[in-house]
N, C-alpha and C. Protein backbone atom coordinates (compact mmCIF):
# COMPACT_ATOMS: atom_id res chain seq x y z
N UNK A 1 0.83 -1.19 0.00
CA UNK A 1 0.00 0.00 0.00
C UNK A 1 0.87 1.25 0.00
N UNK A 2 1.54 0.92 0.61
CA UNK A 2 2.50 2.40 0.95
C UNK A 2 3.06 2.84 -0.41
N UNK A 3 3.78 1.22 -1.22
CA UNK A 3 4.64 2.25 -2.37
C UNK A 3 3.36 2.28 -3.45
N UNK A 4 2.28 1.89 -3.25
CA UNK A 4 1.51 2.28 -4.15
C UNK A 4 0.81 4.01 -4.18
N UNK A 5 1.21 3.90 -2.87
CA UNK A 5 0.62 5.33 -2.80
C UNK A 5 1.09 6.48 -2.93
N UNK A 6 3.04 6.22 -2.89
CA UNK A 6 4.16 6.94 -3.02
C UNK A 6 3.92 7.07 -4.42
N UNK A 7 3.99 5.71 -5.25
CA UNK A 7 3.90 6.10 -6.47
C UNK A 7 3.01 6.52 -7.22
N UNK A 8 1.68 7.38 -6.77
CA UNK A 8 0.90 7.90 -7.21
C UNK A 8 0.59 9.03 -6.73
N UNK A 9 1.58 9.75 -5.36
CA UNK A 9 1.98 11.36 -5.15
C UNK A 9 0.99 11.06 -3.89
N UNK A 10 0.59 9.91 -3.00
CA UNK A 10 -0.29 10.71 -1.89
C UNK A 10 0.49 9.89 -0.75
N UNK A 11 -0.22 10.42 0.24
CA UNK A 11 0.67 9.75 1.75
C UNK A 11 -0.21 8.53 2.15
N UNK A 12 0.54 7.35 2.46
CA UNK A 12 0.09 6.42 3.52
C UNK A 12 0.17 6.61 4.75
N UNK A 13 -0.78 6.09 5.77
CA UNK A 13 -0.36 5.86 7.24
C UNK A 13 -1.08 4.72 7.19
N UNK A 14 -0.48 3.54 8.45
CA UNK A 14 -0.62 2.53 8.39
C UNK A 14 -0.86 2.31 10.43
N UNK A 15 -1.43 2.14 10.92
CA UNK A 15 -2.04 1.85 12.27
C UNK A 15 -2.46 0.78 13.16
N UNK A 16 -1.64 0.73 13.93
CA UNK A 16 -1.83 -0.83 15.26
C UNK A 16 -3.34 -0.49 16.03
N UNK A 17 -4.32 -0.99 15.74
CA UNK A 17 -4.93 -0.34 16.82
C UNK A 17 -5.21 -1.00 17.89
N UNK A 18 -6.07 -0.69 18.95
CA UNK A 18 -5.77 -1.54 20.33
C UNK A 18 -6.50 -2.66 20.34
N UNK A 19 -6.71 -2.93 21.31
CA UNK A 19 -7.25 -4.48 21.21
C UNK A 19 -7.40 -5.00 22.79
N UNK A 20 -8.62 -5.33 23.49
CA UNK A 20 -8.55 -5.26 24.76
C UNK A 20 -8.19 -7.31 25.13
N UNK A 21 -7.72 -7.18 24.13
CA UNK A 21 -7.15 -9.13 24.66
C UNK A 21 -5.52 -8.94 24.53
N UNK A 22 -4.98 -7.44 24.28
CA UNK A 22 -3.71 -7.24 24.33
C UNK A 22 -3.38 -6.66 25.78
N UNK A 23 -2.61 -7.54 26.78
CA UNK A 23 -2.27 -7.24 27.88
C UNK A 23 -1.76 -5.85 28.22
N UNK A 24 -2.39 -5.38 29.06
CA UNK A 24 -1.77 -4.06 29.73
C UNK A 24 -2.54 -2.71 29.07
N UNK A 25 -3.04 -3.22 27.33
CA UNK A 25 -3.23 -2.04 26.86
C UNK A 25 -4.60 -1.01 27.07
N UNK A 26 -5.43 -1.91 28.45
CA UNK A 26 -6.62 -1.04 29.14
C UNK A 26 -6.95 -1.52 29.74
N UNK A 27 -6.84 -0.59 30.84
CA UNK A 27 -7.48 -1.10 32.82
C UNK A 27 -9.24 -1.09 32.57
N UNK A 28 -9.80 -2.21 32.86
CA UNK A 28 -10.89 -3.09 32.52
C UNK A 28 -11.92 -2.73 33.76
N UNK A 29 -12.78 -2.36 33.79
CA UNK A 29 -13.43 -2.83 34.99
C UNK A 29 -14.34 -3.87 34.58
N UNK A 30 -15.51 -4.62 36.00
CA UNK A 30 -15.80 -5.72 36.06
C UNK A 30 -17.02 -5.70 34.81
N UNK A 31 -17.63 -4.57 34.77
CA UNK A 31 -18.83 -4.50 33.55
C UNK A 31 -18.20 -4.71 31.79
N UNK A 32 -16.91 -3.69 31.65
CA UNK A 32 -16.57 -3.96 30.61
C UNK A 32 -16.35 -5.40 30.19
N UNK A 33 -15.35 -5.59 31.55
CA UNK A 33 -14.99 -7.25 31.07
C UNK A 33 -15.79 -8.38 30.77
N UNK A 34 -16.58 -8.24 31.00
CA UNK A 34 -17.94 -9.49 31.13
C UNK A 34 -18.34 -8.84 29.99
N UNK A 35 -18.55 -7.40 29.12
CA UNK A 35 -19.24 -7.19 27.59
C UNK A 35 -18.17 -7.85 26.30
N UNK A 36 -16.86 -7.59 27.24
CA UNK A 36 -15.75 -7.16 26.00
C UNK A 36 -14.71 -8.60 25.92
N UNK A 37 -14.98 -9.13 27.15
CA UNK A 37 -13.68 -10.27 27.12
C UNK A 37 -14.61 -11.57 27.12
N UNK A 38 -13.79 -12.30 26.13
CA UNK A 38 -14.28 -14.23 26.07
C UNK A 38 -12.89 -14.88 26.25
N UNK A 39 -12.81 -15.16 27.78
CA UNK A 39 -11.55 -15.90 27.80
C UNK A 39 -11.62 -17.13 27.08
N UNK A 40 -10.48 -17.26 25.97
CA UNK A 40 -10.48 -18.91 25.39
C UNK A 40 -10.69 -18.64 24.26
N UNK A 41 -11.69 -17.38 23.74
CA UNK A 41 -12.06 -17.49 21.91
C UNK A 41 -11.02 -16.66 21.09
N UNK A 42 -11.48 -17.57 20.00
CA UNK A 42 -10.53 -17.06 18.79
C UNK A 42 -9.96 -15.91 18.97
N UNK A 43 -10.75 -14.96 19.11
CA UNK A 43 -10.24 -13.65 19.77
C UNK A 43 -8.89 -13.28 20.44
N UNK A 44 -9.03 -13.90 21.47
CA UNK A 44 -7.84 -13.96 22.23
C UNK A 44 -6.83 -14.92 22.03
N UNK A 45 -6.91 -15.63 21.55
CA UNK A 45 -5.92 -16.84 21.16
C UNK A 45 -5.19 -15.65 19.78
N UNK A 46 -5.85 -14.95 18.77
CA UNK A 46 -5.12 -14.42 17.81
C UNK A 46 -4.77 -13.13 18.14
N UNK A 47 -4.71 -12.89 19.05
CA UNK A 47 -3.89 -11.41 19.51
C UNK A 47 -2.94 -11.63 20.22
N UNK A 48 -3.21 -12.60 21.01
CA UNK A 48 -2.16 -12.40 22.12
C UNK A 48 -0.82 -13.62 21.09
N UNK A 49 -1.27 -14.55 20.15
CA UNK A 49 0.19 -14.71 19.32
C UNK A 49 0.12 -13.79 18.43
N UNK A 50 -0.84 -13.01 17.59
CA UNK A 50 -0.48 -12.26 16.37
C UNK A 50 0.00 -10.66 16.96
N UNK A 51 -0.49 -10.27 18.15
CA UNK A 51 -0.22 -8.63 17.95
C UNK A 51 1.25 -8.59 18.03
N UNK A 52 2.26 -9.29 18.86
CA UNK A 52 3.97 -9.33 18.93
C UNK A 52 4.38 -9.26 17.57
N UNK A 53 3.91 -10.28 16.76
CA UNK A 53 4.07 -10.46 15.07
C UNK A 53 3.57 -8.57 14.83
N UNK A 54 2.74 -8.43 14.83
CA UNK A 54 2.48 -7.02 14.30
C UNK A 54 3.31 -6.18 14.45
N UNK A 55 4.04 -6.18 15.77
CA UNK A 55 4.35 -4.78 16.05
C UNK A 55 6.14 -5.03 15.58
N UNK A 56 6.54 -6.13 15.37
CA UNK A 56 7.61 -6.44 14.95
C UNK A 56 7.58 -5.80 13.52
N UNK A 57 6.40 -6.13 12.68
CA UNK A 57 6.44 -5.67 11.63
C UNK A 57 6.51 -4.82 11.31
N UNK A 58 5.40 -3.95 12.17
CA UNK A 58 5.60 -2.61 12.36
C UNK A 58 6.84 -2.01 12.15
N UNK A 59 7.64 -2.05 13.36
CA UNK A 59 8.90 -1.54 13.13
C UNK A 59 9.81 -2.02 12.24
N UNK A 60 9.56 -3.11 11.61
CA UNK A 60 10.21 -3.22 10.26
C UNK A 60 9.87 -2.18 9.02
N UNK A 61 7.88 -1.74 9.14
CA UNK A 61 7.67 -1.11 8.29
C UNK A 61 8.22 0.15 8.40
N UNK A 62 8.31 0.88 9.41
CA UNK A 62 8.93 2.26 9.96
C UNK A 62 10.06 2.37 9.94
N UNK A 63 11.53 1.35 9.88
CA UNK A 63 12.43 1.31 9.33
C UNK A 63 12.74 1.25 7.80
N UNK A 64 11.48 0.90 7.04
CA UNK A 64 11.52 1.36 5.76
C UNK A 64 11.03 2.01 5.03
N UNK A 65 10.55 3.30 5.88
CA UNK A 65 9.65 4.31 6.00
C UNK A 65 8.69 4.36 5.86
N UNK A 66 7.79 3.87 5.90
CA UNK A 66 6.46 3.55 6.21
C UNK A 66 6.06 4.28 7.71
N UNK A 67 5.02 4.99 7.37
CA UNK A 67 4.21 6.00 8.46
C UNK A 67 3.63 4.77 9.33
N UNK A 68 4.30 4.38 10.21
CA UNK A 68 3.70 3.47 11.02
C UNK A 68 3.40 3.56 12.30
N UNK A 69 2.22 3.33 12.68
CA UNK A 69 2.50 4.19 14.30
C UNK A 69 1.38 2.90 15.11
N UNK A 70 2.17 2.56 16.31
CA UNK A 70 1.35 1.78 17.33
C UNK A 70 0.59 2.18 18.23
N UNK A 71 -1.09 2.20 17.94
CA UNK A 71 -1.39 2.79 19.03
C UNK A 71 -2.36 1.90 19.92
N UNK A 72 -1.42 0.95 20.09
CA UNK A 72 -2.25 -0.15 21.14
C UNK A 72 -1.93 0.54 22.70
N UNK A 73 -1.37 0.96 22.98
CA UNK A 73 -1.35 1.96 24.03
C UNK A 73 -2.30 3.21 24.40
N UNK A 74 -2.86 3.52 23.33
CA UNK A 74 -4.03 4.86 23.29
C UNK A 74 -4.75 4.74 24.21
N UNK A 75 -5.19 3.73 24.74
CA UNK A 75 -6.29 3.63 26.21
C UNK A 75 -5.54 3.10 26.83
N UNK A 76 -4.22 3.25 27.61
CA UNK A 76 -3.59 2.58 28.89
C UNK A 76 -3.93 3.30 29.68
N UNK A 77 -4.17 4.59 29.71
CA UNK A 77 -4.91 5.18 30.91
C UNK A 77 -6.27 5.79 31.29
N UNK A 78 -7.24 4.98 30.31
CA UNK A 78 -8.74 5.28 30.08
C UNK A 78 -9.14 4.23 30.90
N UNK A 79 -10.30 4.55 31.82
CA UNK A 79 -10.57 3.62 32.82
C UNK A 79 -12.17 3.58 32.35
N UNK A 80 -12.68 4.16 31.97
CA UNK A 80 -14.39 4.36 31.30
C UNK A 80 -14.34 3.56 30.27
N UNK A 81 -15.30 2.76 30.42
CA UNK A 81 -15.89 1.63 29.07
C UNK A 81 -15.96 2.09 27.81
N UNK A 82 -14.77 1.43 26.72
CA UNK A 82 -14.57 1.73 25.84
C UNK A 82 -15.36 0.39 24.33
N UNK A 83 -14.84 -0.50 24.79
CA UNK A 83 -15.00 -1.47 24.14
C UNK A 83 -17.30 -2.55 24.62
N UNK A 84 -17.05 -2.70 23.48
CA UNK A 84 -18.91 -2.80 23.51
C UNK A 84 -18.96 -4.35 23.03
N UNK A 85 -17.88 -5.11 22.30
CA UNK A 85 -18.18 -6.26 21.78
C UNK A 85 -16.99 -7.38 22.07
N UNK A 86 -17.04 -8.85 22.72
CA UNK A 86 -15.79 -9.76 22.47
C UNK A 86 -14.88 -9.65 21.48
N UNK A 87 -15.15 -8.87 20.25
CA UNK A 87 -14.05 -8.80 19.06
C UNK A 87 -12.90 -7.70 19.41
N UNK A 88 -13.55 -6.69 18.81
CA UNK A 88 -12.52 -5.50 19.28
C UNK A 88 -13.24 -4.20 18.72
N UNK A 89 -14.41 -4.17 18.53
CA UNK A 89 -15.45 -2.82 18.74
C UNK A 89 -15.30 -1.99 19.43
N UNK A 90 -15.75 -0.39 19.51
CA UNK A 90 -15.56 0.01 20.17
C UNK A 90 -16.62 1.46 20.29
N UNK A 91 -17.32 2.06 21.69
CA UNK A 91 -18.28 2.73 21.49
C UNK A 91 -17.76 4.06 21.11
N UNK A 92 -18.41 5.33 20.80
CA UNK A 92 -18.27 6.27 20.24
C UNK A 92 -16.84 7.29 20.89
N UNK A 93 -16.90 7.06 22.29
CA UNK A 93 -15.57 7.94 23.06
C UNK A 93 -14.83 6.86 22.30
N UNK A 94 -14.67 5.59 22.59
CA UNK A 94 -13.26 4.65 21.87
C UNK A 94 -12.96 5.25 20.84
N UNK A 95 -13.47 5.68 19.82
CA UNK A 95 -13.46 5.56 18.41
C UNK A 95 -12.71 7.25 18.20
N UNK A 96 -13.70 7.93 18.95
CA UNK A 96 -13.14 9.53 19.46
C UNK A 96 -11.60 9.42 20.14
N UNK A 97 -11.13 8.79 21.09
CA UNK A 97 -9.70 9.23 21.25
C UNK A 97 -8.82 8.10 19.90
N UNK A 98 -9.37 7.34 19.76
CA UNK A 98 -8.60 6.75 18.22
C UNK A 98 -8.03 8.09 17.43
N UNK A 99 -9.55 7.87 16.98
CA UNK A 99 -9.14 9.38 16.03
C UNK A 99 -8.33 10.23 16.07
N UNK A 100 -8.00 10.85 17.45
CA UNK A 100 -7.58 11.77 17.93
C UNK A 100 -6.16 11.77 17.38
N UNK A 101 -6.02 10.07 18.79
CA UNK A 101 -4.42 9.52 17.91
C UNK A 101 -3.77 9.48 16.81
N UNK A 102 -4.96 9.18 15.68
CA UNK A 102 -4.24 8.98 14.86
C UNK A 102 -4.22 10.26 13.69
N UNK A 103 -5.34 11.15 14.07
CA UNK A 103 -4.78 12.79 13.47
C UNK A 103 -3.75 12.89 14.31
N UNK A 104 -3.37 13.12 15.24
CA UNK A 104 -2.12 13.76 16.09
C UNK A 104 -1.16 13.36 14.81
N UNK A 105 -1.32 11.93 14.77
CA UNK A 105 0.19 11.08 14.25
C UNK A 105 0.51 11.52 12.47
N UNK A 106 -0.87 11.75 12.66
CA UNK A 106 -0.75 12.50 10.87
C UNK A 106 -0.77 13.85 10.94
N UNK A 107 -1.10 14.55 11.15
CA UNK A 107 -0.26 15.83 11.96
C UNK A 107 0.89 16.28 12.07
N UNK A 108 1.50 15.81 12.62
CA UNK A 108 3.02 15.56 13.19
C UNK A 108 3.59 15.29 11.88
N UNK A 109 3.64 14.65 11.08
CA UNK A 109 4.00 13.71 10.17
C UNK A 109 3.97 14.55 9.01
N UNK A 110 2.51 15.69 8.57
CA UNK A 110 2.91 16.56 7.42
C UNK A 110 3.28 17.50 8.33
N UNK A 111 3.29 18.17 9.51
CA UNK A 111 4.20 19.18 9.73
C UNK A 111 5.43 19.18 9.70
N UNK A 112 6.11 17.72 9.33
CA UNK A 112 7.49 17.59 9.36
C UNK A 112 7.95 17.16 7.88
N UNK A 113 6.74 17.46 6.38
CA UNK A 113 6.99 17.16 5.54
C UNK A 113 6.38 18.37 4.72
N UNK A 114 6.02 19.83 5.24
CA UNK A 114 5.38 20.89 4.90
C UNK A 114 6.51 21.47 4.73
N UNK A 115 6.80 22.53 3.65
CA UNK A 115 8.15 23.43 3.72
C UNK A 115 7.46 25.03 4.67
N UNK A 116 8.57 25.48 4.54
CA UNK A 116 8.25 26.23 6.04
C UNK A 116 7.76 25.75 7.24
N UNK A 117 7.17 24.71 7.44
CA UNK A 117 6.51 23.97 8.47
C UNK A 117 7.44 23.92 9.96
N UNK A 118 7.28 23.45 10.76
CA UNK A 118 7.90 23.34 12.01
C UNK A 118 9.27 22.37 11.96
N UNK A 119 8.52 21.62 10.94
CA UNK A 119 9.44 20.02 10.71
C UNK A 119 11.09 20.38 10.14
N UNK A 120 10.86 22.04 9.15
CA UNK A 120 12.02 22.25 8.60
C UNK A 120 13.20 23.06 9.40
């Protein structure tokens, strides 16, 4: 995707997003957990081996410049019910600080590729 998009003059960004069967990446309380977690399903069996694979890649992709940014961390310190489904759904605030993240990260990214910009 990326060099397809290089080679047609526009920008890629490419995004980890969170995932509440990825350890650590959101303090749970007892209501969420019982909407959002199925200990044992597919679910969790493919995150907790595939997201390590991801983020490896990740930084493979960002070492070959690829706009890559992890934001399985974005809710490590959101304690309000984010997540609505066992998959990885998420209700309207979830989706709102996503966003947020990931304008910030694109943001950042043409201000440091704008001439005159901050980046220069």
């Amino acid at each position: 995707m990326h060099r397809l998009c290089v080679a047609n003059g526009t920008l890629y960004f490419h995004f980890l997003q969170p995932n509440q069967y990825l350890e650590g990446s959101k303090p749970m309380g007892r209501l969420e957990r019982q909407a959002a977690v199925a200990p044992g399903s597919v679910f969790e069996t493919s995150v907790r081996a595939g997201y390590p694979l991801l983020r490896e890649a990740g930084r493979e992709l960002a070492a070959q410049g690829v706009a890559f940014q992890d934001l399985t961390g974005a809710f490590a310190d959101v304690r309000e019910p984010l997540y609505v489904d066992t998959c990885c759904h998420l209700n309207q605030q979830g989706y709102r600080i996503l966003g947020r993240a990931m304008g910030r990260s694109i943001a950042a990214a043409m201000e440091r590729k704008v001439p005159g910009g901050a980046g220069d």
